[in-house]
PDB file of N, CA and C in Angstrom:
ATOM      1  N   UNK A   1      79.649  21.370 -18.307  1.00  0.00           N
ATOM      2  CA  UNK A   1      78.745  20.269 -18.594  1.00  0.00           C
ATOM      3  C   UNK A   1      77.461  20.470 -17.796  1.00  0.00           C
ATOM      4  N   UNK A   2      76.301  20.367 -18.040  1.00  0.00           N
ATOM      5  CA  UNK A   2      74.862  20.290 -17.818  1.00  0.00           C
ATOM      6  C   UNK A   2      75.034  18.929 -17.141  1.00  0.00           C
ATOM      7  N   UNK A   3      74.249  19.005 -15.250  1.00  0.00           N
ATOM      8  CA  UNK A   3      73.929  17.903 -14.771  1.00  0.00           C
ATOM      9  C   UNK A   3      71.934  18.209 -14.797  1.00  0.00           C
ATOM     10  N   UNK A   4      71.735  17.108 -14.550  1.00  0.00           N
ATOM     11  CA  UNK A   4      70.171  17.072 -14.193  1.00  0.00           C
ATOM     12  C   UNK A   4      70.009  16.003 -14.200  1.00  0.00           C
ATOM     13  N   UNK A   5      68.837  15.835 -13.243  1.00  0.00           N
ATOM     14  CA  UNK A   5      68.345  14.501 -12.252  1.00  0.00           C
ATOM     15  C   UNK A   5      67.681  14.042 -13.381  1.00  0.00           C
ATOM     16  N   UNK A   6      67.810  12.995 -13.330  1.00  0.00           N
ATOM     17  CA  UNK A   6      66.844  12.051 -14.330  1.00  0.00           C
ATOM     18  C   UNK A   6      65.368  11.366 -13.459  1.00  0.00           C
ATOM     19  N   UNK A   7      65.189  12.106 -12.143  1.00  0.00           N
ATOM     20  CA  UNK A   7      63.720  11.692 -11.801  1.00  0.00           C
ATOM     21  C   UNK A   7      62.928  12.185 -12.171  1.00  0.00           C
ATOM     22  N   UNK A   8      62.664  12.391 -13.210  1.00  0.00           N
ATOM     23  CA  UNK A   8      61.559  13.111 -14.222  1.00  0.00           C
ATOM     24  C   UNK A   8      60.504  11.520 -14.886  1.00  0.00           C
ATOM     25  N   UNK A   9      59.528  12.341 -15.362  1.00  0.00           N
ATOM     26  CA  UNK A   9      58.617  11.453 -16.367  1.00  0.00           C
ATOM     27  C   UNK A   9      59.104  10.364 -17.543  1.00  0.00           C
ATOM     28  N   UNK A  10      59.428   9.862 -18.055  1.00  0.00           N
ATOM     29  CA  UNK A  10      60.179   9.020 -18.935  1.00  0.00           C
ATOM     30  C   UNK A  10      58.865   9.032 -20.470  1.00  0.00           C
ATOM     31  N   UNK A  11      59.166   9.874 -21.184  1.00  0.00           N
ATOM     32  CA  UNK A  11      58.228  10.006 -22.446  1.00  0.00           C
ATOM     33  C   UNK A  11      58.693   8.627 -23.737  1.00  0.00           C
ATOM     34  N   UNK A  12      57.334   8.130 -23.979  1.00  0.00           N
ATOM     35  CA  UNK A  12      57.685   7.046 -25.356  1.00  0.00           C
ATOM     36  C   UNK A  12      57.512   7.909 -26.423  1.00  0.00           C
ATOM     37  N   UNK A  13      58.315   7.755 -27.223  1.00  0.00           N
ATOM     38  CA  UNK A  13      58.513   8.410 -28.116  1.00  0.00           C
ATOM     39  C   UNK A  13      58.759   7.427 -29.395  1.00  0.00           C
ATOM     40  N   UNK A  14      57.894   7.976 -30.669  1.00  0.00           N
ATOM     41  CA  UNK A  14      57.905   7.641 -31.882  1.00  0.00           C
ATOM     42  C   UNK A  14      58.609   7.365 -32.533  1.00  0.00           C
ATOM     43  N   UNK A  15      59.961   7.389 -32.437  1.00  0.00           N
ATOM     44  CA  UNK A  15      60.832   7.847 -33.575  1.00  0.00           C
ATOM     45  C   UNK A  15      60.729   7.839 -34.722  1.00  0.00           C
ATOM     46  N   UNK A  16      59.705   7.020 -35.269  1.00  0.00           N
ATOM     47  CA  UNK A  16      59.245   6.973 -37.085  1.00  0.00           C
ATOM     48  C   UNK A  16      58.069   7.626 -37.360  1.00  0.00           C
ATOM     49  N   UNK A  17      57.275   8.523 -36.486  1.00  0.00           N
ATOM     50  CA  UNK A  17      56.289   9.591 -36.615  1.00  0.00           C
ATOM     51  C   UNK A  17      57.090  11.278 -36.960  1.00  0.00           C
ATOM     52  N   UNK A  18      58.675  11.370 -36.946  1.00  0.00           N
ATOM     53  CA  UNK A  18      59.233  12.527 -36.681  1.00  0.00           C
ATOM     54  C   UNK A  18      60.352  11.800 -37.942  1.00  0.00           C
ATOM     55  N   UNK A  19      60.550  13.671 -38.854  1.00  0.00           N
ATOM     56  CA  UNK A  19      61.010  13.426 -39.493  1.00  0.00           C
ATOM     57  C   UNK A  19      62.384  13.865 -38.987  1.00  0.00           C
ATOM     58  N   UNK A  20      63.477  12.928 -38.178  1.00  0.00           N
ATOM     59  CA  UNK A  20      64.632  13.326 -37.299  1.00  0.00           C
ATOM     60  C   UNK A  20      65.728  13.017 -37.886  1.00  0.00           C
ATOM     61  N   UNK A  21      66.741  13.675 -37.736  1.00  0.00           N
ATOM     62  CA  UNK A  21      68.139  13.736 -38.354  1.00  0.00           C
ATOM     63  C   UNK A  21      68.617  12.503 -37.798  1.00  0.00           C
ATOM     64  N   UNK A  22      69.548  11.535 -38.774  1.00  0.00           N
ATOM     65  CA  UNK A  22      70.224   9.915 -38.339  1.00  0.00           C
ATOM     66  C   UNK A  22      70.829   9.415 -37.033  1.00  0.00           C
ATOM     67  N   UNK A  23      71.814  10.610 -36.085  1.00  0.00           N
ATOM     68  CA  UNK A  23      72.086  10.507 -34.584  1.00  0.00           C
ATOM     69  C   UNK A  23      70.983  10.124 -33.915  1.00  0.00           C
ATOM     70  N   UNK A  24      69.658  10.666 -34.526  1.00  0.00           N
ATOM     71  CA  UNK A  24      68.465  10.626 -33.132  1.00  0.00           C
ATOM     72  C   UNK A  24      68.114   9.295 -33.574  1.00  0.00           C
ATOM     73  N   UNK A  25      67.479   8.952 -34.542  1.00  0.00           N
ATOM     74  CA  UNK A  25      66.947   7.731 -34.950  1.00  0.00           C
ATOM     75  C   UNK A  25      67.810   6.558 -34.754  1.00  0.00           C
ATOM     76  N   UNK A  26      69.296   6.703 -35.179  1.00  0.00           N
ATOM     77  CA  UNK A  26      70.499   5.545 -34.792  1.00  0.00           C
ATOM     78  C   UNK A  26      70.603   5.280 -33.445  1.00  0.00           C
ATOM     79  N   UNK A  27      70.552   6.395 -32.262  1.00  0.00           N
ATOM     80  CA  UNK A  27      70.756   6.412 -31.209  1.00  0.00           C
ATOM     81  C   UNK A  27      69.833   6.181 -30.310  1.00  0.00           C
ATOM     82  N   UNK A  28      68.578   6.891 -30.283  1.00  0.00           N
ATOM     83  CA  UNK A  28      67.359   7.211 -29.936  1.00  0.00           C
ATOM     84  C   UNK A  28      67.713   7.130 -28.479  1.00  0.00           C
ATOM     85  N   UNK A  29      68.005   8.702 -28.366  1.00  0.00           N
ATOM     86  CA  UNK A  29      68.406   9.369 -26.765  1.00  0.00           C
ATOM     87  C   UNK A  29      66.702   9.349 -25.954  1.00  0.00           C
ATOM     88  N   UNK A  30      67.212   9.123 -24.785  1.00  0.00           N
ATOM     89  CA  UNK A  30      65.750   8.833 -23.634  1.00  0.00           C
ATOM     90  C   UNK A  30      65.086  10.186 -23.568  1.00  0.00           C
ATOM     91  N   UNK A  31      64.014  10.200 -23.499  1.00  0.00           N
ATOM     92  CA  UNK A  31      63.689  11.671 -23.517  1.00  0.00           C
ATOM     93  C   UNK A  31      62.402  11.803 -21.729  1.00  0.00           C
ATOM     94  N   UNK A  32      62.200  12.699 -21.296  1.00  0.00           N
ATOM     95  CA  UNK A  32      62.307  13.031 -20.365  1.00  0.00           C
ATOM     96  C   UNK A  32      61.202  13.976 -20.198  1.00  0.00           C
ATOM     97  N   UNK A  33      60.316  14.658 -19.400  1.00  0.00           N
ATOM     98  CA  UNK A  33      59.768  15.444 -19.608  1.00  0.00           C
ATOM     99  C   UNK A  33      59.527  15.730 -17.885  1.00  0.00           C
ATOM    100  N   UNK A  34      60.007  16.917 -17.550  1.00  0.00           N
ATOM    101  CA  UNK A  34      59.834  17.962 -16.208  1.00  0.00           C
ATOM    102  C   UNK A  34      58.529  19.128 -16.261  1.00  0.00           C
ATOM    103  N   UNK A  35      57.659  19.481 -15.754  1.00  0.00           N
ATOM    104  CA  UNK A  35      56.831  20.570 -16.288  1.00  0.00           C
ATOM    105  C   UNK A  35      56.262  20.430 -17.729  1.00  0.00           C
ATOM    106  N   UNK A  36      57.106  21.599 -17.923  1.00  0.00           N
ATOM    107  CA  UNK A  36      56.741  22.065 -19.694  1.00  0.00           C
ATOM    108  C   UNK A  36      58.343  22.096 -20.336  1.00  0.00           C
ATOM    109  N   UNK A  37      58.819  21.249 -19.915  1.00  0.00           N
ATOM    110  CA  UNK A  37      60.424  21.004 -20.446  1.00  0.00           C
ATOM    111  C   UNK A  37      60.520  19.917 -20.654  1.00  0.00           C
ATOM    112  N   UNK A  38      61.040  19.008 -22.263  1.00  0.00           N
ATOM    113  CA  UNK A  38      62.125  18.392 -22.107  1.00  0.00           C
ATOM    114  C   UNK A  38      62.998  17.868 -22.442  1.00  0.00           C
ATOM    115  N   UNK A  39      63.644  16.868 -22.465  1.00  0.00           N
ATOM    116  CA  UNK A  39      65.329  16.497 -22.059  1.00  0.00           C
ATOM    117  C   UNK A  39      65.189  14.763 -22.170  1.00  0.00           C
ATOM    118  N   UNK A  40      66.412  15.097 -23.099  1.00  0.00           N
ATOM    119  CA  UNK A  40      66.824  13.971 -24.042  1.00  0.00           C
ATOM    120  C   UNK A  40      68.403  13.730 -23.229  1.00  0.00           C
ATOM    121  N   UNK A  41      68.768  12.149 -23.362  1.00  0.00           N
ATOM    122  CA  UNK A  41      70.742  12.558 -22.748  1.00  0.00           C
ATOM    123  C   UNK A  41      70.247  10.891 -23.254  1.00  0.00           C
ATOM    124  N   UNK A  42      71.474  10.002 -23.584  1.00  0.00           N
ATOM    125  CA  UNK A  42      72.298   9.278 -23.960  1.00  0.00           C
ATOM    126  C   UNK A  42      73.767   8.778 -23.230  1.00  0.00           C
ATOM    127  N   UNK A  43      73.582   8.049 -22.476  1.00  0.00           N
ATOM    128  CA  UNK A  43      74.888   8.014 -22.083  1.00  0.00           C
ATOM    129  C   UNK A  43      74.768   8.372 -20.555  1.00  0.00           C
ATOM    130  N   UNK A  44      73.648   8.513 -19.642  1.00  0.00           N
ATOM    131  CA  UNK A  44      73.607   9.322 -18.697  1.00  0.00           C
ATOM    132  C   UNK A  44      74.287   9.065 -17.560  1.00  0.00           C
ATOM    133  N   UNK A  45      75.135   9.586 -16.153  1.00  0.00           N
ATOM    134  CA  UNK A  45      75.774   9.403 -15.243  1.00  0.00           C
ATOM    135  C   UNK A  45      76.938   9.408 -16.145  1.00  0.00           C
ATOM    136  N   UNK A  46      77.675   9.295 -17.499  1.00  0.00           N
ATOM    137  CA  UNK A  46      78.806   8.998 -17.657  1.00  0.00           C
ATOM    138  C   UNK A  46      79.674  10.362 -18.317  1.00  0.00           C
ATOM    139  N   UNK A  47      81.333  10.272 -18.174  1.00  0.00           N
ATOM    140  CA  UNK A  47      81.633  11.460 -18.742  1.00  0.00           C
ATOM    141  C   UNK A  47      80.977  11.733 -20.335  1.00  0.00           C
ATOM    142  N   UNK A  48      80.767  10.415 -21.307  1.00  0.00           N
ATOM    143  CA  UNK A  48      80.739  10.663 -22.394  1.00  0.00           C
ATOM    144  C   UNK A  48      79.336  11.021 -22.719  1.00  0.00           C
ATOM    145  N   UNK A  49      78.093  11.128 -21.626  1.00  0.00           N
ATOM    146  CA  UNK A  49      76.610  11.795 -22.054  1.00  0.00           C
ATOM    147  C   UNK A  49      76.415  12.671 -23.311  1.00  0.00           C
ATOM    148  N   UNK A  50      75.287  12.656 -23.759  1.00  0.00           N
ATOM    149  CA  UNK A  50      75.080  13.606 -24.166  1.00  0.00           C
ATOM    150  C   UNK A  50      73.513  14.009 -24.461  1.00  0.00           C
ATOM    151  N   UNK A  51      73.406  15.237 -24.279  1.00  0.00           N
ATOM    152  CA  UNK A  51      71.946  16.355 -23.748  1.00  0.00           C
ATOM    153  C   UNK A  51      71.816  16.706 -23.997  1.00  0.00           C
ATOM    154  N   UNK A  52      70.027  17.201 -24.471  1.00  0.00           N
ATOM    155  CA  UNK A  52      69.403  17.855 -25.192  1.00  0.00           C
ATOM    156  C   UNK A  52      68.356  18.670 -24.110  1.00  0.00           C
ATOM    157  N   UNK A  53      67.647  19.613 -24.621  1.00  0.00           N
ATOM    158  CA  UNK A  53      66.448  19.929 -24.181  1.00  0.00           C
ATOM    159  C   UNK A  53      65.636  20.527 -24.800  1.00  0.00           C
ATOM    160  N   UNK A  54      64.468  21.202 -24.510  1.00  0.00           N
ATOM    161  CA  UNK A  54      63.821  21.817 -25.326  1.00  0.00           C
ATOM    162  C   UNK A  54      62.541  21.803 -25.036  1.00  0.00           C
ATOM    163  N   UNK A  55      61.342  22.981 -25.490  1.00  0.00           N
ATOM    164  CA  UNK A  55      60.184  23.212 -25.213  1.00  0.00           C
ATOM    165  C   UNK A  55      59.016  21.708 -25.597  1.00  0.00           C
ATOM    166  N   UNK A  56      59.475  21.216 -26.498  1.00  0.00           N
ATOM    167  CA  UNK A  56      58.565  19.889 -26.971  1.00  0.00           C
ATOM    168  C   UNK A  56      59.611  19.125 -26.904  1.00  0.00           C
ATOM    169  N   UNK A  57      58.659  17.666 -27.901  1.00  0.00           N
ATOM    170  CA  UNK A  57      60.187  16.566 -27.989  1.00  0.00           C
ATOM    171  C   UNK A  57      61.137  16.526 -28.815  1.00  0.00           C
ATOM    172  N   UNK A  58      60.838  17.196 -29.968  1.00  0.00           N
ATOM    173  CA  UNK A  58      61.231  17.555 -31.423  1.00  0.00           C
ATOM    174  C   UNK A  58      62.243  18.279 -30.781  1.00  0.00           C
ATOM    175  N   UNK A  59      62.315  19.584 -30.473  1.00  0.00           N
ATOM    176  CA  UNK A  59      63.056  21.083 -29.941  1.00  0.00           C
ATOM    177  C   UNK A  59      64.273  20.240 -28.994  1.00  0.00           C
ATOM    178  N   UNK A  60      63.915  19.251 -28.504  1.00  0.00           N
ATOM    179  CA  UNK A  60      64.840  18.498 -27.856  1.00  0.00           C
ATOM    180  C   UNK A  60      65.777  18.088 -28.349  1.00  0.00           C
ATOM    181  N   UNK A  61      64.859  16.621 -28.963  1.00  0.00           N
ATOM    182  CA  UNK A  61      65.760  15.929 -30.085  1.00  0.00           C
ATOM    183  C   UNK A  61      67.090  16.199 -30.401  1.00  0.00           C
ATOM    184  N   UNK A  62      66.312  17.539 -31.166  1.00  0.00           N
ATOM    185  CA  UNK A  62      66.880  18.472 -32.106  1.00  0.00           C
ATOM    186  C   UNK A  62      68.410  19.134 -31.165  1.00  0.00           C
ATOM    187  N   UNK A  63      67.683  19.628 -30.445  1.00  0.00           N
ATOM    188  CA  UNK A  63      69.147  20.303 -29.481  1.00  0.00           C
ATOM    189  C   UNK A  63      70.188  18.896 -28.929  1.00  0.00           C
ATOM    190  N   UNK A  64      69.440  17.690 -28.853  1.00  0.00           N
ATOM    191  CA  UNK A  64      70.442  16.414 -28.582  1.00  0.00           C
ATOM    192  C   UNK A  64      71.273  16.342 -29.922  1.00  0.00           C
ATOM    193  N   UNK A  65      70.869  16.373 -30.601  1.00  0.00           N
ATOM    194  CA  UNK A  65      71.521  16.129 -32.299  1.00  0.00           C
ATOM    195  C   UNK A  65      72.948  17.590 -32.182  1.00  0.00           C
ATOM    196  N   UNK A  66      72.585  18.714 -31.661  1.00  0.00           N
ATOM    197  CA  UNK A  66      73.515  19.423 -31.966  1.00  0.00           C
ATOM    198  C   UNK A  66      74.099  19.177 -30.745  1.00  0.00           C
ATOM    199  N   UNK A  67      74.205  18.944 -29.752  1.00  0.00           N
ATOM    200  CA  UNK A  67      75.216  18.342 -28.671  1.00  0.00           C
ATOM    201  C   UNK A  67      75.928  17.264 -29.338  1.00  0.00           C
ATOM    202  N   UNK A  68      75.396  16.061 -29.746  1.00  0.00           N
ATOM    203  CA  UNK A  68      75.578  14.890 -30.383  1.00  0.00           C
ATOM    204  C   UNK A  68      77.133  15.280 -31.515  1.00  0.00           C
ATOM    205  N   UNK A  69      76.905  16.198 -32.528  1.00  0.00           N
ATOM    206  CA  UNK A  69      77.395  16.864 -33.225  1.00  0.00           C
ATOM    207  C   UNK A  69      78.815  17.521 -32.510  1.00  0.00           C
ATOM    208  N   UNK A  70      78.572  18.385 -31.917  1.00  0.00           N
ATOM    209  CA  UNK A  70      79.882  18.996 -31.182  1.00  0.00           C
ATOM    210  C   UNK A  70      80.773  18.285 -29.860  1.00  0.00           C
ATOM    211  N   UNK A  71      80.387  16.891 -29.466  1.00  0.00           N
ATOM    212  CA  UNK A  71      80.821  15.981 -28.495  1.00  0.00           C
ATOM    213  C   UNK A  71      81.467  15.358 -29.838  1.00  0.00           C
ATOM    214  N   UNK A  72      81.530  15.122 -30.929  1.00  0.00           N
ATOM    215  CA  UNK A  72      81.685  14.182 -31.573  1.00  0.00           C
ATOM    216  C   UNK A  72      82.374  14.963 -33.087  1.00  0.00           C
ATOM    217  N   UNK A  73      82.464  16.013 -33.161  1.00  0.00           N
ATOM    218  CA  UNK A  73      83.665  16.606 -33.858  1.00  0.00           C
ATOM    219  C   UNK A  73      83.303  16.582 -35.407  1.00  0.00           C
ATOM    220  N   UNK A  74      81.677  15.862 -35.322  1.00  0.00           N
ATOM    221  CA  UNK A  74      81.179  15.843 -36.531  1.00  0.00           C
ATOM    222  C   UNK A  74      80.248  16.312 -37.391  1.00  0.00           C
TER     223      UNK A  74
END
């Protein structure tokens, strides 16, 4: 399992400017931004989290959706 500090930047994010698969939009995981990285999680501090990351917010999202996906058997 992937830990990481959540004292990062806290990004607002659109969700109806992005054309995003139904987990992200139903869920709409916190997204995060370190540097030039970032990081989406849902659920955070708990066993059942789940984390994304990625070069933009999209690339994130996107990698939260396929975590989302394989935590969830679906």
């Amino acid at each position: 399992m992937k830990h990481t500090s959540l004292d990062k930047e806290k990004v607002q994010v659109d969700f109806t400017s992005m054309n995003l698969p139904a987990p992200v939009l139903n869920f709409r995981p916190d997204v995060y931004t370190d540097g030039d990285r970032y990081y989406c999680v849902l659920g955070a501090g708990t066993e059942q989290s789940v984390f994304g990351e990625g070069n933009t917010v999209e690339e994130a999202l996107l990698d939260w959706e396929k975590a989302y996906h394989e935590r969830s058997g679906k």
